[in-house]
C-alpha atoms as a PDB file:
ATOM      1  CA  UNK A   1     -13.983  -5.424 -34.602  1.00  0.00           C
ATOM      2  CA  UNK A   2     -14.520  -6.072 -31.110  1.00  0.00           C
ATOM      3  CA  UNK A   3     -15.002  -9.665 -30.021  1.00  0.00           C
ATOM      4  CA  UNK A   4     -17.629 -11.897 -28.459  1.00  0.00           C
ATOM      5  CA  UNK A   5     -16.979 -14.057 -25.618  1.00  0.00           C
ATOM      6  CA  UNK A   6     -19.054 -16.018 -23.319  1.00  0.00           C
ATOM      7  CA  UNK A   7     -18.263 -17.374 -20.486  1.00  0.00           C
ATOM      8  CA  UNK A   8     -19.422 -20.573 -18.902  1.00  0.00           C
ATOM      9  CA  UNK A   9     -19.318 -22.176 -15.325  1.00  0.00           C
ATOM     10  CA  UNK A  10     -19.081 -18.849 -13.253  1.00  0.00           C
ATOM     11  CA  UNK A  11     -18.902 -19.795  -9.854  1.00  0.00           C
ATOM     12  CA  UNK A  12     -22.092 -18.152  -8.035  1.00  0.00           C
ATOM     13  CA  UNK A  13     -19.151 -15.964  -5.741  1.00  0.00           C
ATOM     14  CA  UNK A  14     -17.490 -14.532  -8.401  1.00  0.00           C
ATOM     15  CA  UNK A  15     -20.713 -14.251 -10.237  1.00  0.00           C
ATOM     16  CA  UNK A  16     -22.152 -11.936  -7.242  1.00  0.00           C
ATOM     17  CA  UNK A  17     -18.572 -10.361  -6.793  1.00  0.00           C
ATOM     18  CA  UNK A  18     -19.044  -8.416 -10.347  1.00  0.00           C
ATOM     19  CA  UNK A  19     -22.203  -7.862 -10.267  1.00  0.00           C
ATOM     20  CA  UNK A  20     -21.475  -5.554  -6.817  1.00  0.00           C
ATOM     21  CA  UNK A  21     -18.446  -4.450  -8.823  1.00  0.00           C
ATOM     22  CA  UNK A  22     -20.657  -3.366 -11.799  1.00  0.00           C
ATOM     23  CA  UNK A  23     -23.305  -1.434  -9.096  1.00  0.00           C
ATOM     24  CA  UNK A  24     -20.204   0.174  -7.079  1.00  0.00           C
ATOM     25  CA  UNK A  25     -18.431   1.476 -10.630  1.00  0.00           C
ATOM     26  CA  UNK A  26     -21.344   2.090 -12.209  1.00  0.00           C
ATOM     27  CA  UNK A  27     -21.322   0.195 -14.979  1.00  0.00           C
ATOM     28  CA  UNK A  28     -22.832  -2.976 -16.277  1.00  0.00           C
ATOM     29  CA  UNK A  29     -21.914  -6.498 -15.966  1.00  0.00           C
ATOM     30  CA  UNK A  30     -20.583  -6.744 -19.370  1.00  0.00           C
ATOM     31  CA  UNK A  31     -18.436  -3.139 -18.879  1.00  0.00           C
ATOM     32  CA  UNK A  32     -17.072  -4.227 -15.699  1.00  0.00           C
ATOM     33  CA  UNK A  33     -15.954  -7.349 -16.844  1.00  0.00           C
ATOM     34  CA  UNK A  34     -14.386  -6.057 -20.124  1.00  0.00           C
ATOM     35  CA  UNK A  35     -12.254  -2.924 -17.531  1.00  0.00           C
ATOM     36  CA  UNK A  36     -11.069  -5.647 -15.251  1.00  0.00           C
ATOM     37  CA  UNK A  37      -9.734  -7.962 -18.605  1.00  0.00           C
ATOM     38  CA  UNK A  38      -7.915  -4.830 -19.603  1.00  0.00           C
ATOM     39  CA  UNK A  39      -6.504  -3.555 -16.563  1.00  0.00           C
ATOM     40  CA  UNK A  40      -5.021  -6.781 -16.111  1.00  0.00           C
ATOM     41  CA  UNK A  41      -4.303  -7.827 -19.780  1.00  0.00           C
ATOM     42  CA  UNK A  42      -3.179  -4.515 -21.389  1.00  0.00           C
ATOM     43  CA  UNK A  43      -1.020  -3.131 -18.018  1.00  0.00           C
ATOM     44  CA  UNK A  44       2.531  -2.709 -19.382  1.00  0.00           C
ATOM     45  CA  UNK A  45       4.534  -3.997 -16.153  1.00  0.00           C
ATOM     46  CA  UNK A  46       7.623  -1.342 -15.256  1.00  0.00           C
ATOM     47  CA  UNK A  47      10.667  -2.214 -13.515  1.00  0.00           C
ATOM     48  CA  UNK A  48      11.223  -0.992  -9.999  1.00  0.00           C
ATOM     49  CA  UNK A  49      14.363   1.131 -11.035  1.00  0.00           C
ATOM     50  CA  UNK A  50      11.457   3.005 -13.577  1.00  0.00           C
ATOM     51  CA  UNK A  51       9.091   3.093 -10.361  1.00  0.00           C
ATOM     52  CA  UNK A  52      11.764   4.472  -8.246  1.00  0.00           C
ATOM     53  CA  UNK A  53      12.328   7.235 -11.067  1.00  0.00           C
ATOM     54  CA  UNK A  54       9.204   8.285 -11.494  1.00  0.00           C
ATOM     55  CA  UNK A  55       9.111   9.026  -7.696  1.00  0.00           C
ATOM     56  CA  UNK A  56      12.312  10.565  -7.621  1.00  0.00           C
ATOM     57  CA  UNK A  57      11.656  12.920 -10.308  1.00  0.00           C
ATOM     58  CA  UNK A  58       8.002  13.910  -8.559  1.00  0.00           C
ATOM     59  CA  UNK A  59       9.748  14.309  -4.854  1.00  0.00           C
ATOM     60  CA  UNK A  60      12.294  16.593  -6.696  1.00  0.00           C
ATOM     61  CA  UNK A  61       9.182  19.425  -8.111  1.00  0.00           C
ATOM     62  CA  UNK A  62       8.068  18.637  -4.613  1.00  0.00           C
ATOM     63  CA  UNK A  63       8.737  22.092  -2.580  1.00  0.00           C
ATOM     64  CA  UNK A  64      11.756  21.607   0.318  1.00  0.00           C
ATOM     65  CA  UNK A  65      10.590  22.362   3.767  1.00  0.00           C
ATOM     66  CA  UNK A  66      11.871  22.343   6.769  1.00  0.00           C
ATOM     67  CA  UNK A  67       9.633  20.207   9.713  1.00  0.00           C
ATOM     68  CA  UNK A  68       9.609  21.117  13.336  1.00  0.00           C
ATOM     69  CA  UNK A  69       9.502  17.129  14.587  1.00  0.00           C
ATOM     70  CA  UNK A  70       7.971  19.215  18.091  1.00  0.00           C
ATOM     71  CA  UNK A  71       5.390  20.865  16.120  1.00  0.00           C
ATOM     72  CA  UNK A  72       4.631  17.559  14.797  1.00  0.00           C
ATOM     73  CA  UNK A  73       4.108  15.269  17.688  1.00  0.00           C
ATOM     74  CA  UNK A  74       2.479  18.075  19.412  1.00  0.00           C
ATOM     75  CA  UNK A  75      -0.413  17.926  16.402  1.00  0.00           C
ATOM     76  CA  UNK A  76      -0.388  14.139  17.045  1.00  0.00           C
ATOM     77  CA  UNK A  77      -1.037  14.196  20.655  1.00  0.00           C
ATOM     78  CA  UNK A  78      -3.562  16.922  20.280  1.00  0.00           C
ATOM     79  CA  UNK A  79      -5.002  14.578  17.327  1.00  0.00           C
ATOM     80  CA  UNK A  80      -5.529  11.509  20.063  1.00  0.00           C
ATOM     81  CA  UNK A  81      -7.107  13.464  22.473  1.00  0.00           C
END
């Protein structure tokens, strides 16, 4: 069963941090404050060398073209223009 918690001495900062948090996510105080406490509490930390695998095996379904590096800074140029 879910807990209760309450939470006393909130600096008026944080206090008006979440709340804009809660408005921007759509959520409520309470709901905001429970997603941040389990995206940082309940995140399983990977290694880099499990990072770097993960990328390597999604750069590897990625489909191999070749780039014209002219074609490329001409889109730039015409990009800044």
């Amino acid at each position: 069963m879910p807990a209760n918690l309450t939470l006393k001495g909130v600096p008026d900062e944080i206090h008006e941090r979440l709340k804009a948090a809660a408005i921007a996510n759509h959520r409520s105080l309470n709901s905001e404050i429970i997603a941040i406490l389990e995206a940082r509490v309940l995140t399983r930390r990977v290694s880099a060398q499990d990072q770097l695998a993960v990328i390597r095996a999604a750069r590897a379904r990625l489909k191999q073209a070749e780039f014209d590096h002219a074609e490329i800074d001409r889109i730039k140029r015409e990009g800044r223009a």
